[in-house]
N, C-alpha and C. Protein backbone atom coordinates (compact mmCIF):
# COMPACT_ATOMS: atom_id res chain seq x y z
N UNK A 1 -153.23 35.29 16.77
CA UNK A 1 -153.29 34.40 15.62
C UNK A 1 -154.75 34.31 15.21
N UNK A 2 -154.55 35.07 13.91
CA UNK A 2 -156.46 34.22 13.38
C UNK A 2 -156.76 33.06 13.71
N UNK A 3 -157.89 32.95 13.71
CA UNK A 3 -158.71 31.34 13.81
C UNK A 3 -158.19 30.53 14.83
N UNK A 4 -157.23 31.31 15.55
CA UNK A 4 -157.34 30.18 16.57
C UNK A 4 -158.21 30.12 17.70
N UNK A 5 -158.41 29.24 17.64
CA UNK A 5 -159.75 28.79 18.64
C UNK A 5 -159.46 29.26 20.42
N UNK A 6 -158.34 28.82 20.68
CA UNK A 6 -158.25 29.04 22.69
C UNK A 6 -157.81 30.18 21.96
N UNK A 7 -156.81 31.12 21.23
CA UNK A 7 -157.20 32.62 21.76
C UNK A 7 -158.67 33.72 21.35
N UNK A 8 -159.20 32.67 20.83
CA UNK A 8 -160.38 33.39 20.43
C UNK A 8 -161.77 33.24 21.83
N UNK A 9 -161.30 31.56 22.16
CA UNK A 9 -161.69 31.79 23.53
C UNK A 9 -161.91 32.66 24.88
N UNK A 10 -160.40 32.92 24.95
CA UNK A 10 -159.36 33.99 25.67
C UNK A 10 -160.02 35.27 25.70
N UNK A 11 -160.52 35.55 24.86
CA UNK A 11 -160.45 37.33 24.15
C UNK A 11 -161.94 37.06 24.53
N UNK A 12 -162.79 36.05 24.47
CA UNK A 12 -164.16 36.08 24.53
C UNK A 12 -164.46 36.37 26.19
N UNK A 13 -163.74 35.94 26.64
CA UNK A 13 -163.38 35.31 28.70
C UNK A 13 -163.10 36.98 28.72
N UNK A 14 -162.10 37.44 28.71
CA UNK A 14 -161.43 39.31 28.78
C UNK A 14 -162.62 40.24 28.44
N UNK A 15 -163.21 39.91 27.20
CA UNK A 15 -164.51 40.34 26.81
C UNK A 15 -165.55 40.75 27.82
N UNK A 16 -165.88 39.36 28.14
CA UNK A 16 -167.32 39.30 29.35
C UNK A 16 -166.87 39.56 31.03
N UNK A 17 -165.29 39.85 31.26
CA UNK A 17 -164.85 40.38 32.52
C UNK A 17 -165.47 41.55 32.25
N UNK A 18 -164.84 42.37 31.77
CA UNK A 18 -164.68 43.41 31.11
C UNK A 18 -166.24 44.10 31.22
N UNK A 19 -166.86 43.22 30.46
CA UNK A 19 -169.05 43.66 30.71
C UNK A 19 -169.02 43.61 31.75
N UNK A 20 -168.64 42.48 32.76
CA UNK A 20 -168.98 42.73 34.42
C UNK A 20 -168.43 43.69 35.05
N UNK A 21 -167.31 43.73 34.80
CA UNK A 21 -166.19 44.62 35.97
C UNK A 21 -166.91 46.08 35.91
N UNK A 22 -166.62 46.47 37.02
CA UNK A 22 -166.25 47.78 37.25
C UNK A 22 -165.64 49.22 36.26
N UNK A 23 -166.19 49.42 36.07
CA UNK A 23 -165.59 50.87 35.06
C UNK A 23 -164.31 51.79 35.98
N UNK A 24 -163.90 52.62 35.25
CA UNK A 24 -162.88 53.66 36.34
C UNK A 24 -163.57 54.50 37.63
N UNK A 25 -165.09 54.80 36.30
CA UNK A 25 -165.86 55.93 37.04
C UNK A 25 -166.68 54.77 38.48
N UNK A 26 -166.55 53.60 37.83
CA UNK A 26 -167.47 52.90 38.84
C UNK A 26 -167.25 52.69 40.21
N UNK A 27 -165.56 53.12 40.19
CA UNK A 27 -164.65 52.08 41.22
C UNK A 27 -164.77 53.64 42.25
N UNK A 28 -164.98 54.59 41.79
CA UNK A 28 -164.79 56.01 42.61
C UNK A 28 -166.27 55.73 43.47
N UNK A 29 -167.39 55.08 42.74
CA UNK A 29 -168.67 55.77 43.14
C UNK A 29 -168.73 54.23 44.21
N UNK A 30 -168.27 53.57 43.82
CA UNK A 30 -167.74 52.48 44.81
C UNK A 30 -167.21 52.68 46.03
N UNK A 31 -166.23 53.20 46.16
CA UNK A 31 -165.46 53.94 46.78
C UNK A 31 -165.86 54.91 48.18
N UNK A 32 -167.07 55.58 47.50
CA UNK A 32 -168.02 56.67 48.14
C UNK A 32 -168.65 56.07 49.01
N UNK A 33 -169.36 54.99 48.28
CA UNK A 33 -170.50 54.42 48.88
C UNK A 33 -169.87 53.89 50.20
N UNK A 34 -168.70 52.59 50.34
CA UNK A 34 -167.88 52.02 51.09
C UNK A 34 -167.80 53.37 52.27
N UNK A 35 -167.20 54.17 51.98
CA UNK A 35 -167.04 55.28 52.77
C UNK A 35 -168.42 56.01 53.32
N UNK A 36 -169.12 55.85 52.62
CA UNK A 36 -170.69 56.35 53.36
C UNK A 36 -171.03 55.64 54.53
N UNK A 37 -171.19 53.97 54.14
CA UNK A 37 -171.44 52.79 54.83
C UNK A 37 -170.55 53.17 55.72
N UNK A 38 -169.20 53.43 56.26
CA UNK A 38 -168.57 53.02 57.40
C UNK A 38 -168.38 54.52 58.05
N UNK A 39 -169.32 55.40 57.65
CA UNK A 39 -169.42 56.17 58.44
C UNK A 39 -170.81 55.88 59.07
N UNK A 40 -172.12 55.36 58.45
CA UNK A 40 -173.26 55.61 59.21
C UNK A 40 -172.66 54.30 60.08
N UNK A 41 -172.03 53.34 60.09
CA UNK A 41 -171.83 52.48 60.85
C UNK A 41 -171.08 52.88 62.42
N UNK A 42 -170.36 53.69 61.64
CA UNK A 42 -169.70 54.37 62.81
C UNK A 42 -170.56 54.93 63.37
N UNK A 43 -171.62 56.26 63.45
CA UNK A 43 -172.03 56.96 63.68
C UNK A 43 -173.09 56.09 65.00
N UNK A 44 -173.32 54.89 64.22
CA UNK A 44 -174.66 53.69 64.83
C UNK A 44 -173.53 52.83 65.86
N UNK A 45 -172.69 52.81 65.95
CA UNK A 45 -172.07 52.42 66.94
C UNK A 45 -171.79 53.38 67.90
N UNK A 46 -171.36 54.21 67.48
CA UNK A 46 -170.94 55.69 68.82
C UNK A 46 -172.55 55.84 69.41
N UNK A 47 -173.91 55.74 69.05
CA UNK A 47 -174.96 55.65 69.47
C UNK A 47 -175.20 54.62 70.16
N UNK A 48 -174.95 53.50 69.90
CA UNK A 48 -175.35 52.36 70.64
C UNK A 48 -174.62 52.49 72.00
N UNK A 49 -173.13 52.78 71.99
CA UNK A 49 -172.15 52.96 73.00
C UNK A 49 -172.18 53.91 73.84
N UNK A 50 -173.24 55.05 73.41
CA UNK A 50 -174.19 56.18 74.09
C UNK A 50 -174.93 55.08 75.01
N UNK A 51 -175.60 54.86 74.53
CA UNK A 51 -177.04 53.72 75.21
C UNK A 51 -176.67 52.88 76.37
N UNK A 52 -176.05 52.48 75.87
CA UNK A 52 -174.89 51.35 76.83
C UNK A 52 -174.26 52.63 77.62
N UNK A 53 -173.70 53.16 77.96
CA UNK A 53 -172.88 54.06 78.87
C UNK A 53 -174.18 54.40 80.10
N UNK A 54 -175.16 54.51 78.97
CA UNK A 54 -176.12 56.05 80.08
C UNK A 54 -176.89 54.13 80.89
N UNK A 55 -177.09 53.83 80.42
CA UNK A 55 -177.51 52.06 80.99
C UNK A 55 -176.78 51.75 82.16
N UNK A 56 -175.56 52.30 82.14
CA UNK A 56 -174.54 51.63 83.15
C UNK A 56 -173.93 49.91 82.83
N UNK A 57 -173.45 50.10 81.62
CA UNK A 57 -173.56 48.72 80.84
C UNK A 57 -171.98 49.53 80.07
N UNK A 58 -171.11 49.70 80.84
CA UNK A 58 -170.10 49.98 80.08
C UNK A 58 -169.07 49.27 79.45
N UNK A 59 -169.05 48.01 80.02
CA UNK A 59 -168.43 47.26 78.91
C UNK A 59 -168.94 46.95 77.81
N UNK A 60 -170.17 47.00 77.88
CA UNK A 60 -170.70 46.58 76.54
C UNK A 60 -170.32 47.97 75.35
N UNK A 61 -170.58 49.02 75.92
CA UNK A 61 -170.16 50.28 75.57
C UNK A 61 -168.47 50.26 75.27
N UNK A 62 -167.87 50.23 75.90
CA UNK A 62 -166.31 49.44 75.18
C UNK A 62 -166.06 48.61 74.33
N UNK A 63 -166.67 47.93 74.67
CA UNK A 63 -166.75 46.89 73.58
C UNK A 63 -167.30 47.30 71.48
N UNK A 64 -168.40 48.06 71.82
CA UNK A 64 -168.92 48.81 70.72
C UNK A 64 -167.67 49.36 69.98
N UNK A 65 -167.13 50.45 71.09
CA UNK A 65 -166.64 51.38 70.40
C UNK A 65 -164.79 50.81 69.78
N UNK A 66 -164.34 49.41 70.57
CA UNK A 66 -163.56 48.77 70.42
C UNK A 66 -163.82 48.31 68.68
N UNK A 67 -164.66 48.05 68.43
CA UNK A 67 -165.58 47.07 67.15
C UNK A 67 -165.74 47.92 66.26
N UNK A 68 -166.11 49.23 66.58
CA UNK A 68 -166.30 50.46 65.77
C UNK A 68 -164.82 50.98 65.00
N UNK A 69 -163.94 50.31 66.00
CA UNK A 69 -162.34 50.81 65.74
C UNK A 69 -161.85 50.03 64.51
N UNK A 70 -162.02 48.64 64.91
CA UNK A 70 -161.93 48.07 63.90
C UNK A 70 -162.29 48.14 62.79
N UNK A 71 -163.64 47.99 62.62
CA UNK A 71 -164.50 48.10 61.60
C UNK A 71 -163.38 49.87 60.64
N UNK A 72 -163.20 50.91 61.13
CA UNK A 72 -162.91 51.58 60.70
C UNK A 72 -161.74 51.36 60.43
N UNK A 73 -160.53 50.56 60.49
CA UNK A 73 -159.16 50.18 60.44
C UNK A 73 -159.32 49.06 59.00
N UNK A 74 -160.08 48.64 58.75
CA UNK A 74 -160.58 47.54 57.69
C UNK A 74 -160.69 48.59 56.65
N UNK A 75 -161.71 49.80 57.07
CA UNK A 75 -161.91 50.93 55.93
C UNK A 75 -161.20 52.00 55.19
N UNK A 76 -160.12 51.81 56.35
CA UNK A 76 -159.15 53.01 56.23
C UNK A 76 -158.85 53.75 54.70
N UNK A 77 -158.76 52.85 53.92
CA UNK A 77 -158.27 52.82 52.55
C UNK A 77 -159.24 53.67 52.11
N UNK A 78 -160.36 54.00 52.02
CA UNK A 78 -161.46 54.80 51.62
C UNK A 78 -161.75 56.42 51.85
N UNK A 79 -160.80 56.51 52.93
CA UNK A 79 -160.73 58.12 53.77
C UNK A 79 -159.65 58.47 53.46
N UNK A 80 -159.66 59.86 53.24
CA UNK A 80 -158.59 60.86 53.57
C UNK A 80 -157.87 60.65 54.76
N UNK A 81 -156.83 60.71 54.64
CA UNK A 81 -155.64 60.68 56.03
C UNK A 81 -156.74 61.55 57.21
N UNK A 82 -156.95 62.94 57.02
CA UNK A 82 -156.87 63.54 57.47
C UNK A 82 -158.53 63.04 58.72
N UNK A 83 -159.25 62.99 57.20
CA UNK A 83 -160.64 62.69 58.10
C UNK A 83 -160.72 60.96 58.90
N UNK A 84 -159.89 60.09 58.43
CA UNK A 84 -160.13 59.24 59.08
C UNK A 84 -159.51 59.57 60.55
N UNK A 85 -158.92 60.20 60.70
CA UNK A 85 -158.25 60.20 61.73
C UNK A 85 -159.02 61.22 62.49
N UNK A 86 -159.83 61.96 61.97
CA UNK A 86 -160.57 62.45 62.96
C UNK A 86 -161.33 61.67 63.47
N UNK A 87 -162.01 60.56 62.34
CA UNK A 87 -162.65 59.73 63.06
C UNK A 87 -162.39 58.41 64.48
N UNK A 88 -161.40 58.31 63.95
CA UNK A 88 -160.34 57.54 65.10
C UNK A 88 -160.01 58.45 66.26
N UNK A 89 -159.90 59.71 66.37
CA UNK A 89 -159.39 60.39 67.59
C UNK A 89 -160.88 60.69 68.26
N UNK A 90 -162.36 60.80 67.18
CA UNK A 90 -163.90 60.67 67.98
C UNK A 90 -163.94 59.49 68.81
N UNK A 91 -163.36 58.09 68.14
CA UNK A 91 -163.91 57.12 68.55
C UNK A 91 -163.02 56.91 70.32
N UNK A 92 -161.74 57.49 69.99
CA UNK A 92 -160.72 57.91 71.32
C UNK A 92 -161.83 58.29 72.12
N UNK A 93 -161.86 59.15 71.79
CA UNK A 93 -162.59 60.07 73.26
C UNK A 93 -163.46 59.81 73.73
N UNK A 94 -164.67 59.31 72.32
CA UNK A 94 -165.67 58.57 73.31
C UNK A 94 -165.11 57.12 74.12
N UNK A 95 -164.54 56.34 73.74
CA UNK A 95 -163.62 55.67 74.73
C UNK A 95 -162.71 55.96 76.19
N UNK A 96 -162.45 56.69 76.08
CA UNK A 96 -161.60 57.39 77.88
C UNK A 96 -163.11 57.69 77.95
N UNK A 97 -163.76 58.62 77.59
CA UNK A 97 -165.14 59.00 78.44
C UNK A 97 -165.80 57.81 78.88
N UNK A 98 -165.63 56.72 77.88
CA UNK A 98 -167.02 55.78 79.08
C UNK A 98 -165.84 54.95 79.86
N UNK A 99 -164.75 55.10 79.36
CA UNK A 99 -163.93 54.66 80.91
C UNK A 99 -163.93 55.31 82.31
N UNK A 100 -164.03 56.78 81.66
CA UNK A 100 -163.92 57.67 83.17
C UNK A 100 -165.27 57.49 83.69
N UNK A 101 -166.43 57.32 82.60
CA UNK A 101 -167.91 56.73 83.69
C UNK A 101 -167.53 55.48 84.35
N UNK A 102 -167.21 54.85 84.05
CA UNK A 102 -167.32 53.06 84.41
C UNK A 102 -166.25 53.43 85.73
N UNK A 103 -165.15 53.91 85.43
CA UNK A 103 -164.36 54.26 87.12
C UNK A 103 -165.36 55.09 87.59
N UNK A 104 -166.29 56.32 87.27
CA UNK A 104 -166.48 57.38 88.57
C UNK A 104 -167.96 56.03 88.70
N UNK A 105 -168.57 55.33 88.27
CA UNK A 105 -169.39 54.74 89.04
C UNK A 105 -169.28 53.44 89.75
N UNK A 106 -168.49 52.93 89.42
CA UNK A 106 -167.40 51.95 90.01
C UNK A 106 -166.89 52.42 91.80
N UNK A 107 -166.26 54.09 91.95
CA UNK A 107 -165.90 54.62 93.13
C UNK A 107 -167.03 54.94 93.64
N UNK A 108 -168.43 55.35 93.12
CA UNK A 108 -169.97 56.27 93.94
C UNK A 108 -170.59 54.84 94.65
N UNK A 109 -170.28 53.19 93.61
CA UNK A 109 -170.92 52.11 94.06
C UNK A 109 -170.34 51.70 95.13
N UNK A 110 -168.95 52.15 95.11
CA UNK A 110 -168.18 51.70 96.27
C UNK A 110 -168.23 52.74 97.97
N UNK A 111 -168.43 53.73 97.49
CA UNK A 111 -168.68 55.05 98.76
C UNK A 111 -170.11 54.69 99.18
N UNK A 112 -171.16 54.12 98.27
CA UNK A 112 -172.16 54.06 98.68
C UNK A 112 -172.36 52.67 99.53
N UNK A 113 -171.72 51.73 99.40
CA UNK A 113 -171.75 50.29 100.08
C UNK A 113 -171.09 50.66 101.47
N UNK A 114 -170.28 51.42 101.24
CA UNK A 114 -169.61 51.98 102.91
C UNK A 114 -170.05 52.78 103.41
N UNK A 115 -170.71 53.79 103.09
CA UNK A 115 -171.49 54.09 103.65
C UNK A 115 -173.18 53.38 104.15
N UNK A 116 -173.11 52.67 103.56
CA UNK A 116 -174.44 51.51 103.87
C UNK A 116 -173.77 50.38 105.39
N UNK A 117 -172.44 50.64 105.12
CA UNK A 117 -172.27 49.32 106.03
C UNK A 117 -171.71 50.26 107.75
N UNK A 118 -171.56 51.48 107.30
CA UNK A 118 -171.26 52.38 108.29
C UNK A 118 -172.42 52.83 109.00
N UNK A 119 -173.90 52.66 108.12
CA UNK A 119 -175.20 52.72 108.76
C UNK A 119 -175.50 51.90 109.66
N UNK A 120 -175.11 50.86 108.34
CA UNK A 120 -175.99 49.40 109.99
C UNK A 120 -175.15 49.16 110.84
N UNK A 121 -173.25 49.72 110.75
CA UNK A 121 -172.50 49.35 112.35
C UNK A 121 -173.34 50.47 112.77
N UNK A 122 -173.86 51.83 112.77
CA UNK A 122 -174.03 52.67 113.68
C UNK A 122 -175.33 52.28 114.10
N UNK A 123 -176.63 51.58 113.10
CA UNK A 123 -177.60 51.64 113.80
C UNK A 123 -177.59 50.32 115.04
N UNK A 124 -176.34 48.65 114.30
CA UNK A 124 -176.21 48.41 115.52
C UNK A 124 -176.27 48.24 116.46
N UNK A 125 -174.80 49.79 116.69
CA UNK A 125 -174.54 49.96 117.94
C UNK A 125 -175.47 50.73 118.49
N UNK A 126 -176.49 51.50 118.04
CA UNK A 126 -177.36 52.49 118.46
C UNK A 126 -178.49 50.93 119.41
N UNK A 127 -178.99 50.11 118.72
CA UNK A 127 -179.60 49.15 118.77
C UNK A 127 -179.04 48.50 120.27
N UNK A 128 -178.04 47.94 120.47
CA UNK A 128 -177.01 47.55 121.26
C UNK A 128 -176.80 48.41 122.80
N UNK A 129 -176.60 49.64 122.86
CA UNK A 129 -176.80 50.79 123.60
C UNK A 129 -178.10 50.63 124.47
N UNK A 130 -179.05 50.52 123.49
CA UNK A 130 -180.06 50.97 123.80
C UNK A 130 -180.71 49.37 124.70
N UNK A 131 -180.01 48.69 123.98
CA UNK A 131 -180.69 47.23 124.86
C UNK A 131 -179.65 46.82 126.27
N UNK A 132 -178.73 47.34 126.30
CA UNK A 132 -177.43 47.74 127.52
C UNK A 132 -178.30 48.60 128.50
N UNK A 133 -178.95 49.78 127.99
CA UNK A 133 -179.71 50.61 128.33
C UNK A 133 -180.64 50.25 129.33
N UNK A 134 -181.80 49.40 128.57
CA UNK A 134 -182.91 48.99 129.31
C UNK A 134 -182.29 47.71 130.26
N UNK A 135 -181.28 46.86 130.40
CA UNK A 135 -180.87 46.06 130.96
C UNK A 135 -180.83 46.73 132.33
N UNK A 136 -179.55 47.66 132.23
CA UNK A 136 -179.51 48.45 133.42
C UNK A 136 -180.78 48.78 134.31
N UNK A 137 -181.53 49.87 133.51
CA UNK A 137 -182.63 50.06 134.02
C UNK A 137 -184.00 49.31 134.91
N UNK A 138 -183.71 47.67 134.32
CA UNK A 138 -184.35 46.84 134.59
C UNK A 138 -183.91 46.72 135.98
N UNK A 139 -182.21 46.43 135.87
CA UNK A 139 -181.67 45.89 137.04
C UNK A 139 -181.62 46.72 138.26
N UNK A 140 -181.84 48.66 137.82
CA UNK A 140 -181.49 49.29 139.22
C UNK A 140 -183.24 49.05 139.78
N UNK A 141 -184.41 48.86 138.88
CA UNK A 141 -185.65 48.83 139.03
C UNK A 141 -185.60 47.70 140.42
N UNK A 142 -184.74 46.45 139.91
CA UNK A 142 -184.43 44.79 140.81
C UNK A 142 -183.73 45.37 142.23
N UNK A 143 -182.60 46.19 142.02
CA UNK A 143 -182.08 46.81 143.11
C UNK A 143 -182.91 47.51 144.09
N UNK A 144 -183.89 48.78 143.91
CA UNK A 144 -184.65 49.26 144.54
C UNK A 144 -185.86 48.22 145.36
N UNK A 145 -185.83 46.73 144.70
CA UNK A 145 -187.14 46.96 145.37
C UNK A 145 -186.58 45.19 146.69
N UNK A 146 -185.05 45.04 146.02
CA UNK A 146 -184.23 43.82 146.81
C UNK A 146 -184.24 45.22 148.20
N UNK A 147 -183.66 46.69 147.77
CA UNK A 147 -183.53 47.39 148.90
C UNK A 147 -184.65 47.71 150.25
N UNK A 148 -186.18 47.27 149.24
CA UNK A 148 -186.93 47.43 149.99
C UNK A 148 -187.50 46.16 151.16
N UNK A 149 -186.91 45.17 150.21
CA UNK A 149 -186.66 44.07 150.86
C UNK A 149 -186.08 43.75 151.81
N UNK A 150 -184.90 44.66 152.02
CA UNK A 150 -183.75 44.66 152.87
C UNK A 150 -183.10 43.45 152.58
N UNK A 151 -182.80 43.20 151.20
CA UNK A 151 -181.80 42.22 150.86
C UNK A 151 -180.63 42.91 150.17
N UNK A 152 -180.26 43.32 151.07
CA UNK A 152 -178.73 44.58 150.45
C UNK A 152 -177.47 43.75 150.46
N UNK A 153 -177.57 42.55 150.28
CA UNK A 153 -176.60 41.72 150.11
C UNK A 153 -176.79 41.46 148.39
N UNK A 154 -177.55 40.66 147.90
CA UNK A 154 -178.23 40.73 146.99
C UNK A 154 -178.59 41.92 145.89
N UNK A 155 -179.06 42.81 146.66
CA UNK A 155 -178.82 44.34 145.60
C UNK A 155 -177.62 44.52 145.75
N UNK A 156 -176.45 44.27 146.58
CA UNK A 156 -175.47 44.64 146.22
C UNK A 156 -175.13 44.26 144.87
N UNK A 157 -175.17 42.85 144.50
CA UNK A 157 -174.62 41.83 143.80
C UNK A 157 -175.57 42.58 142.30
N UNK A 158 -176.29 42.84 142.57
CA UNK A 158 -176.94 43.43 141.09
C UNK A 158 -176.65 44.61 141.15
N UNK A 159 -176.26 45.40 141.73
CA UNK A 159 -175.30 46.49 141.51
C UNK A 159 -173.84 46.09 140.96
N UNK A 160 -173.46 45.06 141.43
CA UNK A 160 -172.11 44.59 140.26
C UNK A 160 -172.60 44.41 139.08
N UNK A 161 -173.85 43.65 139.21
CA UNK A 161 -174.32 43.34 137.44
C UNK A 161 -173.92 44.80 136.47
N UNK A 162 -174.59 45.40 136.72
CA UNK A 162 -174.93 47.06 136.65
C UNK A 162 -173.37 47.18 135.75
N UNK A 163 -172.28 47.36 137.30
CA UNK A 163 -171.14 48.14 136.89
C UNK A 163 -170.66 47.61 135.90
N UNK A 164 -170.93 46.06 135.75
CA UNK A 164 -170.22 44.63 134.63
C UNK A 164 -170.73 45.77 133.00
N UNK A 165 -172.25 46.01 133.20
CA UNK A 165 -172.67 46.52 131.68
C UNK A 165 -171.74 48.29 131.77
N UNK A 166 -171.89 48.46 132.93
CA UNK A 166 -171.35 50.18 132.25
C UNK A 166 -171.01 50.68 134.12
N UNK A 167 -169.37 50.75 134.07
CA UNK A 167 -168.68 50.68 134.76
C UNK A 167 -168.91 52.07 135.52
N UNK A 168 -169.29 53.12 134.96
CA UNK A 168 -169.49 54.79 134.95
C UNK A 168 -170.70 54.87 135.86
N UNK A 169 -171.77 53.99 135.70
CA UNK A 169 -172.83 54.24 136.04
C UNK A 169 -172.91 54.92 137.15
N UNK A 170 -173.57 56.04 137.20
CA UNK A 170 -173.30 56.72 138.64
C UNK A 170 -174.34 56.60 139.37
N UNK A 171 -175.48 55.92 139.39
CA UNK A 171 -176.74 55.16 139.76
C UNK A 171 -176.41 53.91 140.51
N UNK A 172 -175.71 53.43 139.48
CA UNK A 172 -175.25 51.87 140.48
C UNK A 172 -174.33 52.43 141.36
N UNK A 173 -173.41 53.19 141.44
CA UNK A 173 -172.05 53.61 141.96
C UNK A 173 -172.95 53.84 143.42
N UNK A 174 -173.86 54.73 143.03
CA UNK A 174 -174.04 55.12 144.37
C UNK A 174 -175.10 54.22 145.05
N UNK A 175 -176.01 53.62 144.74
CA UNK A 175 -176.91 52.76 144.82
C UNK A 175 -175.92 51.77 145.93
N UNK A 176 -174.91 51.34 145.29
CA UNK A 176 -173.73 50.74 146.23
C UNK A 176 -172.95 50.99 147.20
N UNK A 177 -172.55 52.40 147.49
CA UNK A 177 -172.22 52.82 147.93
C UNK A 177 -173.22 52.70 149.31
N UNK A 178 -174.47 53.02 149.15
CA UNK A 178 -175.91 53.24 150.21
C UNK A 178 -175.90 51.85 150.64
N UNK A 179 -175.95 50.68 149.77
CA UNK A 179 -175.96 49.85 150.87
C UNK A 179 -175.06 48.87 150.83
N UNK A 180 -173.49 49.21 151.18
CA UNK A 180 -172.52 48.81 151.81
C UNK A 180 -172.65 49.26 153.04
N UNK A 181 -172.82 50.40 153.40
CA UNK A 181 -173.08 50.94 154.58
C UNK A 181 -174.48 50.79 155.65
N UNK A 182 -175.22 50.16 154.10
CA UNK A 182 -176.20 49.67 155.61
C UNK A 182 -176.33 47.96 156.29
């Protein structure tokens, strides 16, 4: 309707969208750009999730590439079937890979603690042995000189000490043996 005022309004409002909006050609180069952006984003996340992996910081590295997934599932609309999905099957793999790090160092942290704790039972018992060791030694030293004493009642009795630490001893065995008989 001529002269009317609200549709002349109307047409003025459609008008100045119209100056702002987007053109056909605009919405493509739009389009590009969106798709540029969520690839260097991608690209800066699969890097960061590098960083984090080789760190030994793999959840954080999961986590990235979890975020990276997303972020690309938001974008989808911008890619070719074909290439987004390559990008989704990159972001896969780097995913199982820093899983299979985070398990194989997860099992090396764990072989290595048992083997740490298999050290100190062995050094221990090496430790232990060796103080069993000098005990004995002390005591056949006590024996020889009770024998010189002629207290073979007495060295006997530390000849039991003896057999109490190490039953085999063939020092005490016989040490005892010598003076039962005298």
């Amino acid at each position: 309707v001529p002269g009317d005022a609200e549709a002349m309004k109307q047409m003025q409002r459609a008008q100045a969208a119209l100056d702002q909006g987007s053109l056909i050609n605009d919405v493509g180069a739009d389009l590009e750009i969106r798709k540029q952006r969520a690839v260097v984003q991608l690209e800066a996340s699969m890097k960061r999730a590098d960083e984090f992996a080789v760190s030994g910081s793999y959840a954080d590295a999961e986590r990235t590439l979890l975020q990276a997934k997303q972020a690309m599932l938001r974008e989808k609309s911008v890619f070719p079937a074909a290439e987004y999905n390559g990008h989704i099957e990159a972001l896969d793999s780097r995913y199982d890979a820093v899983r299979t790090a985070a398990a194989n160092a997860a099992a090396l942290a764990e072989h290595e603690s048992r083997e740490s704790a298999n050290q100190e039972k062995s050094t221990r018992a090496a430790q232990e042995a060796e103080k069993r060791q000098k005990a004995i030694n002390e005591r056949l030293i006590r024996v020889r000189q009770l024998q010189m004493e002629l207290k073979y009642e007495e060295a006997i009795q530390v000849c039991d000490e003896i057999l109490l630490l190490d039953p085999n001893n063939p020092a005490a065995q016989a040490l005892r043996a010598a003076l039962k008989t005298s």
